[in-house]
N, C-alpha and C. Protein backbone atom coordinates (compact mmCIF):
# COMPACT_ATOMS: atom_id res chain seq x y z
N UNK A 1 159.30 28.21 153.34
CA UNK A 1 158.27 29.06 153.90
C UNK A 1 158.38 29.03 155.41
N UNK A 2 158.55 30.36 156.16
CA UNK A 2 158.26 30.49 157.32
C UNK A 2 156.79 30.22 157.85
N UNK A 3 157.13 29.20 158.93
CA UNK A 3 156.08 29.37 159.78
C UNK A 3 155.18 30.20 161.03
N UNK A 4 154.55 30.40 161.16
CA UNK A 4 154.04 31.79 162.18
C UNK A 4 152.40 31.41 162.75
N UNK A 5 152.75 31.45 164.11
CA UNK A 5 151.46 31.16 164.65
C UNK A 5 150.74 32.69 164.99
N UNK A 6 149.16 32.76 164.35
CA UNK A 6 148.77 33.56 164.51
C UNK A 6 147.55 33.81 165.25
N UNK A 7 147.04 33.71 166.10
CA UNK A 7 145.68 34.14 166.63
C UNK A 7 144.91 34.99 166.44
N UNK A 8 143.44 34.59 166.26
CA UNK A 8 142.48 35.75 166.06
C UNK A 8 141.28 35.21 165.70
N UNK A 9 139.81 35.68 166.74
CA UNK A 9 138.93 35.43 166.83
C UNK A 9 137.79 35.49 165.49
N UNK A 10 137.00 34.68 165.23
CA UNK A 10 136.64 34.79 163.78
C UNK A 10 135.32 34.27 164.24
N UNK A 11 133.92 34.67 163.31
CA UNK A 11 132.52 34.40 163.96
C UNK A 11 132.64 32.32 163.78
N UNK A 12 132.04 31.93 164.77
CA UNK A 12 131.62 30.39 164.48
C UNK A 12 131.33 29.92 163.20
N UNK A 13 130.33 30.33 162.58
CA UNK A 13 129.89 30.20 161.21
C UNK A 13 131.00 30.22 160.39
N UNK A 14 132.25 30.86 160.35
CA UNK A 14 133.36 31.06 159.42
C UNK A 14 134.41 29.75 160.08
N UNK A 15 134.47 29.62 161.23
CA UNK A 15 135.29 28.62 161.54
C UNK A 15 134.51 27.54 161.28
N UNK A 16 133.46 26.63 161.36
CA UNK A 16 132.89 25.62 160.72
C UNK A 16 133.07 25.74 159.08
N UNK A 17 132.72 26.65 158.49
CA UNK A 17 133.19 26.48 156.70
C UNK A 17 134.20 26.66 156.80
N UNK A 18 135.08 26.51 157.07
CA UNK A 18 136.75 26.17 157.36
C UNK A 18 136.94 25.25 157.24
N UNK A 19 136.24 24.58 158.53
CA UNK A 19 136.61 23.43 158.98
C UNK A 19 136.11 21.90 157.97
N UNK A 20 135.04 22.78 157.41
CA UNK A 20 134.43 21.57 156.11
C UNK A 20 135.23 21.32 155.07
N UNK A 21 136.25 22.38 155.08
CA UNK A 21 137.17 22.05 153.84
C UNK A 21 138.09 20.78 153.79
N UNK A 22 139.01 20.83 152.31
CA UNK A 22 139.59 19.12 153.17
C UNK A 22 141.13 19.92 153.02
N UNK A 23 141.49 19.00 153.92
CA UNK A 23 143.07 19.13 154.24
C UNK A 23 142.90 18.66 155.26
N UNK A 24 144.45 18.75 156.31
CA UNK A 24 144.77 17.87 156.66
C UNK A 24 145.21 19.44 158.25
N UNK A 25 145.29 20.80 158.12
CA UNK A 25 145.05 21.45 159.25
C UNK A 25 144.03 22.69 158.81
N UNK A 26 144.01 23.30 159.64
CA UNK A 26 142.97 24.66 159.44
C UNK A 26 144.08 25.67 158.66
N UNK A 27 145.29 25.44 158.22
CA UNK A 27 145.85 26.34 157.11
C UNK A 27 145.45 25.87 155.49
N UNK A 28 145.74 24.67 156.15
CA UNK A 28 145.20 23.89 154.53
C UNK A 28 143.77 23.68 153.94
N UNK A 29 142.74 23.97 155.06
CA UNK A 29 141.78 23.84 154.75
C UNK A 29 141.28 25.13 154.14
N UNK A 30 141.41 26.20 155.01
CA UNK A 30 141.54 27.45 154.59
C UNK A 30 142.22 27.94 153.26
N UNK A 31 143.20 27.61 152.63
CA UNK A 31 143.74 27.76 151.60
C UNK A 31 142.65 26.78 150.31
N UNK A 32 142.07 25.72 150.70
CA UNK A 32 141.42 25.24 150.04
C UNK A 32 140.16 25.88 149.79
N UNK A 33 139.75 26.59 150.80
CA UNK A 33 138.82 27.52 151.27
C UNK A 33 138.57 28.80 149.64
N UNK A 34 140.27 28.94 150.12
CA UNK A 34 140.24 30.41 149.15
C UNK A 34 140.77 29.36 147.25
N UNK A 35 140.39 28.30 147.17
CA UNK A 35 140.29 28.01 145.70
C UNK A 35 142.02 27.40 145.99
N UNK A 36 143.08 27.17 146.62
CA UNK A 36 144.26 26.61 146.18
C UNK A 36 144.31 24.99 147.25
N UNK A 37 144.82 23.80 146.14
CA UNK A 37 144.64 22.63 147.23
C UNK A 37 145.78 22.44 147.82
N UNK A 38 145.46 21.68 148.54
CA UNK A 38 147.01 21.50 149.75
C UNK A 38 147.54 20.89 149.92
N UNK A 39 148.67 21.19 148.76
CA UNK A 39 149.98 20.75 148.51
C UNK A 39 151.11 21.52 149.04
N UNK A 40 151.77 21.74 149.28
CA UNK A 40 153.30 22.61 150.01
C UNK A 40 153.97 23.26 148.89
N UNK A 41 153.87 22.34 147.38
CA UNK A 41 154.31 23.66 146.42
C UNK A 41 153.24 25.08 146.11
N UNK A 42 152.07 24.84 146.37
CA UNK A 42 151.43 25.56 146.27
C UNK A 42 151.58 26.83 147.47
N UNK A 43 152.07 26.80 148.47
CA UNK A 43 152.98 28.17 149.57
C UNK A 43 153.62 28.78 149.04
N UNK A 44 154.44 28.19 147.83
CA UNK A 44 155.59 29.11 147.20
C UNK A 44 154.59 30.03 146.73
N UNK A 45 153.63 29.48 145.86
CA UNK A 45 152.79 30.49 144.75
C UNK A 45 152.12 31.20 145.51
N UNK A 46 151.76 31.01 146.84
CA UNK A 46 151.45 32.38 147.78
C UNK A 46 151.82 32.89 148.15
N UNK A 47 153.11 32.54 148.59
CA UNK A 47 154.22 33.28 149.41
C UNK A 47 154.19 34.67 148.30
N UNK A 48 154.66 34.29 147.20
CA UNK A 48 155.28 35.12 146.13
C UNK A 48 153.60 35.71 145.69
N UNK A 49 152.39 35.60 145.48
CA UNK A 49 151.73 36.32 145.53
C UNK A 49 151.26 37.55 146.70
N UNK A 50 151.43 37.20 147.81
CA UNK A 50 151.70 38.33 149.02
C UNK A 50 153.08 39.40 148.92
N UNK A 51 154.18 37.88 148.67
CA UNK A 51 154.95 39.32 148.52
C UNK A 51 154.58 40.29 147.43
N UNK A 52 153.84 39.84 146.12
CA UNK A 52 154.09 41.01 145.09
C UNK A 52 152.71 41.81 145.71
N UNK A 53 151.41 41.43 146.05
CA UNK A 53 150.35 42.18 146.77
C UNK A 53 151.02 43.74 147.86
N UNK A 54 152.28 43.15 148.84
CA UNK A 54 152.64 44.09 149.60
C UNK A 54 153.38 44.88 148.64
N UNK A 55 154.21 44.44 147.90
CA UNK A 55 155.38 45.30 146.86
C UNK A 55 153.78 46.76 146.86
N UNK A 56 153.01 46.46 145.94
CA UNK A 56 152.25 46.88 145.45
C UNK A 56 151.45 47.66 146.37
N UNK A 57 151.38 47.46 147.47
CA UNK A 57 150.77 48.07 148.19
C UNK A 57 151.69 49.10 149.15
N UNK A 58 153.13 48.78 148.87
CA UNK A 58 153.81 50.01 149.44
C UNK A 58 154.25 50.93 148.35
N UNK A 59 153.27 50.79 147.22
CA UNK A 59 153.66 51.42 145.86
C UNK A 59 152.72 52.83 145.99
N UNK A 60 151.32 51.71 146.28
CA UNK A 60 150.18 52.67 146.38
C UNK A 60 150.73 53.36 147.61
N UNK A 61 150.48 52.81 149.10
CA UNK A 61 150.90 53.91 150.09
C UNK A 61 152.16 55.20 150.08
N UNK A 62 153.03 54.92 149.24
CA UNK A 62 154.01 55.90 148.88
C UNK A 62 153.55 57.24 148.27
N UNK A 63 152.87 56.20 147.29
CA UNK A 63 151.90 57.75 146.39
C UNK A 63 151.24 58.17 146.95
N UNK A 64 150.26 57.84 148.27
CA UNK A 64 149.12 58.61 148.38
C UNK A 64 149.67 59.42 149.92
N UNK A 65 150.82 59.05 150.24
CA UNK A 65 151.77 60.14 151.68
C UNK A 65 152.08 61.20 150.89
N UNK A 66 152.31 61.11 149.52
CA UNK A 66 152.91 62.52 148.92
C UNK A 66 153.90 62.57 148.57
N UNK A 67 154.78 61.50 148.38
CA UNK A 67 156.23 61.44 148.21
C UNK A 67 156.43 61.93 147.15
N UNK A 68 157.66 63.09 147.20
CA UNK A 68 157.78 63.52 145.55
C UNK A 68 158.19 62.44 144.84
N UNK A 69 158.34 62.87 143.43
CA UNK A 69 159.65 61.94 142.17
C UNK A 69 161.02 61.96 143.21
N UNK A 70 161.38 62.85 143.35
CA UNK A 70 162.59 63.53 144.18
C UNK A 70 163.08 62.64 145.30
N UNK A 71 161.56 61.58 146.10
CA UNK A 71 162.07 61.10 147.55
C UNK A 71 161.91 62.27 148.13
N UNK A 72 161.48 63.33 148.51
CA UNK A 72 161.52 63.57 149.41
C UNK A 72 159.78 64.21 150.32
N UNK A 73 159.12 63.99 151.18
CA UNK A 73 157.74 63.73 151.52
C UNK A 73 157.36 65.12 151.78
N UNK A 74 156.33 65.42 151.05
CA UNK A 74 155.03 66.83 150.92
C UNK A 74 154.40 66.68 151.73
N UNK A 75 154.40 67.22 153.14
CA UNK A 75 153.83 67.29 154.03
C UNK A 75 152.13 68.20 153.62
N UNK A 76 150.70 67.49 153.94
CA UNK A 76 149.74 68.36 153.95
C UNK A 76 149.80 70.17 154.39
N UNK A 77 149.89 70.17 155.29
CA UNK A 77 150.06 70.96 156.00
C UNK A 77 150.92 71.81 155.05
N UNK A 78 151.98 71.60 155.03
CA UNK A 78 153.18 72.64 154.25
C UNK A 78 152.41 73.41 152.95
N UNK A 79 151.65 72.37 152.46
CA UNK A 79 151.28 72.97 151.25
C UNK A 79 149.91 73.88 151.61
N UNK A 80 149.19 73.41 152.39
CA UNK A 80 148.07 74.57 152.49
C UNK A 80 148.69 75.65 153.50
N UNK A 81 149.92 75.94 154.40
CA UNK A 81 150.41 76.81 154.37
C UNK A 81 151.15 77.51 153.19
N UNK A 82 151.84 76.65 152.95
CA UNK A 82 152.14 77.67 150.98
C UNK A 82 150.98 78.62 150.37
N UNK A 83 149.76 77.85 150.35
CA UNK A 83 148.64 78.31 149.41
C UNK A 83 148.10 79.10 149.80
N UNK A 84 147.99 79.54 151.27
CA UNK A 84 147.55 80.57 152.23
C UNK A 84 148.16 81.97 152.45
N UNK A 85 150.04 81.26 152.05
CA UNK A 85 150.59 82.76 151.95
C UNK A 85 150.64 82.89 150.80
N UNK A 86 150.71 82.57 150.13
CA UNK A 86 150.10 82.87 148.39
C UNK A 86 149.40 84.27 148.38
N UNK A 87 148.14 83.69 148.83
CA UNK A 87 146.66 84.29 148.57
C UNK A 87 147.09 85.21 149.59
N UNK A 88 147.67 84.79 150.82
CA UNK A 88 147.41 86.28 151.25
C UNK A 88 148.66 87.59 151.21
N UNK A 89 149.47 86.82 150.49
CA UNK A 89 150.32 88.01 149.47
C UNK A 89 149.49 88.81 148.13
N UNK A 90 148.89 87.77 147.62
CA UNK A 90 148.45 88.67 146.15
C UNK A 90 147.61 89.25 146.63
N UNK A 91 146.44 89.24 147.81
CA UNK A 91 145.61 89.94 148.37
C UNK A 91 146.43 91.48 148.78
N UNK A 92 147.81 91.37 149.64
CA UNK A 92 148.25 92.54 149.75
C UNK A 92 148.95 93.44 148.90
N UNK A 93 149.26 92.53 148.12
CA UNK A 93 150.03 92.88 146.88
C UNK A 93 148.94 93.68 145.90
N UNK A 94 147.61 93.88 145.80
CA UNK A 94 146.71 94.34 144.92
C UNK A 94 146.02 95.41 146.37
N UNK A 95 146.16 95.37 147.70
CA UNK A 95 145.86 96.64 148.50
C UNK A 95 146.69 97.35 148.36
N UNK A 96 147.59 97.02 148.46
CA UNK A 96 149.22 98.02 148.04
C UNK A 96 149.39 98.70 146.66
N UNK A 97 148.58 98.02 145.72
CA UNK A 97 148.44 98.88 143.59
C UNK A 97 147.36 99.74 144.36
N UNK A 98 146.67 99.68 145.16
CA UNK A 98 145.80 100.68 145.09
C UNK A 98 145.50 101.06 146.32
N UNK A 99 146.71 101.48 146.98
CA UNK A 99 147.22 102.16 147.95
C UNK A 99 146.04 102.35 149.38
N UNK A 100 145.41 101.31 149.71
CA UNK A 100 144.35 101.10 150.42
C UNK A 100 144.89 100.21 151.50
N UNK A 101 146.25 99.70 151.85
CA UNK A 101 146.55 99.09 153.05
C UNK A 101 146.14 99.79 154.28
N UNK A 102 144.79 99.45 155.20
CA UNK A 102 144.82 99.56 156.41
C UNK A 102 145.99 100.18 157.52
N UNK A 103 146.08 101.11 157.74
CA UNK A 103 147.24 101.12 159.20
C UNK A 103 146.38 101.58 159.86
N UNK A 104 147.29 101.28 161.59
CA UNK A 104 147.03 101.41 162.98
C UNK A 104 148.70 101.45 163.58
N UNK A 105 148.80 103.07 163.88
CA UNK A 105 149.98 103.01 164.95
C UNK A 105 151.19 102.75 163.53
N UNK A 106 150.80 103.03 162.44
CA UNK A 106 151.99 103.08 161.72
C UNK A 106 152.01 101.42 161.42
N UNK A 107 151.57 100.77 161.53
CA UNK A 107 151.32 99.60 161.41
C UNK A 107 150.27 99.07 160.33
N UNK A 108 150.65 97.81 159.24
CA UNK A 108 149.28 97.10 158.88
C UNK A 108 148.41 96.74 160.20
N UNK A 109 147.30 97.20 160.00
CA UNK A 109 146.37 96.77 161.00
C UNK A 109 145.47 95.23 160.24
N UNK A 110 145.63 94.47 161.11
CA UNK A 110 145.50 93.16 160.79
C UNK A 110 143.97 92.76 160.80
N UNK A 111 143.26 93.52 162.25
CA UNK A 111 141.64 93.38 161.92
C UNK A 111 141.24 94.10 160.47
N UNK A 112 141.24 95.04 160.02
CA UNK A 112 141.14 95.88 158.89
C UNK A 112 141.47 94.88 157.46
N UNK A 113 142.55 94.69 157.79
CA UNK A 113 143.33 93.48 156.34
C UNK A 113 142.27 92.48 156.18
N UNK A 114 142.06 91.92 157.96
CA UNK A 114 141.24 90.37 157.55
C UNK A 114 139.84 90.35 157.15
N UNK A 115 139.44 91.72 157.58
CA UNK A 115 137.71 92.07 156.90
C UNK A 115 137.50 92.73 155.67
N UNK A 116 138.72 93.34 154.68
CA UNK A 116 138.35 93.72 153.50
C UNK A 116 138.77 92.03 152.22
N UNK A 117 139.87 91.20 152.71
CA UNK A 117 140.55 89.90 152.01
C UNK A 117 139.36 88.71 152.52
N UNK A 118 138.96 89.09 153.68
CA UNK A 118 138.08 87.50 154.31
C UNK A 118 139.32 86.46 154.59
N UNK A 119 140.39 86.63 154.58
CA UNK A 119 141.72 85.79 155.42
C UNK A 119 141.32 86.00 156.89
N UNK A 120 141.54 84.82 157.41
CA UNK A 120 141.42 84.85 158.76
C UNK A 120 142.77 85.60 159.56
N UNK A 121 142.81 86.50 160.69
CA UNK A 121 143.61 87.35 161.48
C UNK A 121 144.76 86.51 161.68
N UNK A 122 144.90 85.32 162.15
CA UNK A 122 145.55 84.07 162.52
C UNK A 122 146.47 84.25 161.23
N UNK A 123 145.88 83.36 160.03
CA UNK A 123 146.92 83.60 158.91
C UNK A 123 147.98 85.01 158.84
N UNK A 124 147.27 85.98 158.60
CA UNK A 124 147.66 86.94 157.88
C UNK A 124 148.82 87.78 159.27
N UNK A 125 148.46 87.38 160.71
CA UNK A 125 149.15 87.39 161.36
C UNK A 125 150.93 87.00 161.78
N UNK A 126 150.59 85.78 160.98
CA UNK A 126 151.92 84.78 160.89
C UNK A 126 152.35 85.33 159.82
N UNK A 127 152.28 85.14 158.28
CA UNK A 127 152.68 85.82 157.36
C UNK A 127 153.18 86.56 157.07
N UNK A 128 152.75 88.13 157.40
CA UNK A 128 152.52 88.90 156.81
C UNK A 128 154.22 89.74 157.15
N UNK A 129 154.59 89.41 158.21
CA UNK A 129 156.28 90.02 158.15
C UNK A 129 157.13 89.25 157.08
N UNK A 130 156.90 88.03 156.93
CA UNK A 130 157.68 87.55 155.49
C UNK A 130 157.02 87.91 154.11
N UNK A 131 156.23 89.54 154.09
CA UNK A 131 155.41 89.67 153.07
C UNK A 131 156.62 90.91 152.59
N UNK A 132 157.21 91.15 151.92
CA UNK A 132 158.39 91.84 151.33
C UNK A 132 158.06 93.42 150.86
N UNK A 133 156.45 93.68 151.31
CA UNK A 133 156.41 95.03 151.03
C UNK A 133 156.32 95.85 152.30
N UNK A 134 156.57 95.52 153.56
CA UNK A 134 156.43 96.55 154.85
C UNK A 134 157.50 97.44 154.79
């Protein structure tokens, strides 16, 4: 077991019930603290319980960044841009069955689009040239 000096301020009250424990330093007492006595084989059985705690906890953090099956990471963002041009394709895609697309200047007019869909101008702004019916 590696050793590692660590610092860090802790209320009085917690360092006295520390310090009531028995052993022989404030690691050992502390470990006695948390229910294990202080013996040196007993580090292995923590060591190896932290490591499997972190295993496990870069199990959970993997899943909850988004990582596909695949390896490769689903950015937030990407996907509520996906879901945005979605919606605001099938939105134009059903002004266009019923031949009600807004123009200005020969143009989709974009204020017009964003007040009959309720898509904000911004979206439908960015979009709407990768929208395959202009």
């Amino acid at each position: 077991m590696k050793t590692v000096q660590c610092t860090f301020r802790l209320p009085e009250d917690v360092v006295d019930l520390i310090d009531k424990q028995v052993g022989k330093t404030r690691t050992d007492k502390l470990l006695s603290l948390l229910g294990f006595s202080c013996n040196q084989n007993d580090y292995t059985v923590i060591e190896k319980r932290l490591s499997d705690l972190e295993k496990r906890l870069s199990q959970i953090e993997s899943k909850d960044s988004g990582t596909a099956s695949q390896g490769k990471k689903v950015d937030a963002n990407e996907v509520r841009a996906k879901e945005a041009k979605a919606r605001l394709f099938k939105e134009l895609d059903a002004l266009k069955e019923k031949d009600e697309i807004p123009l200005y200047r020969g143009k989709p007019s974009i204020t017009k689009i964003s007040e009959i869909t309720g898509i904000d101008r911004g979206t439908i702004s960015k979009y709407i040239k990768d929208w395959g019916a202009l």
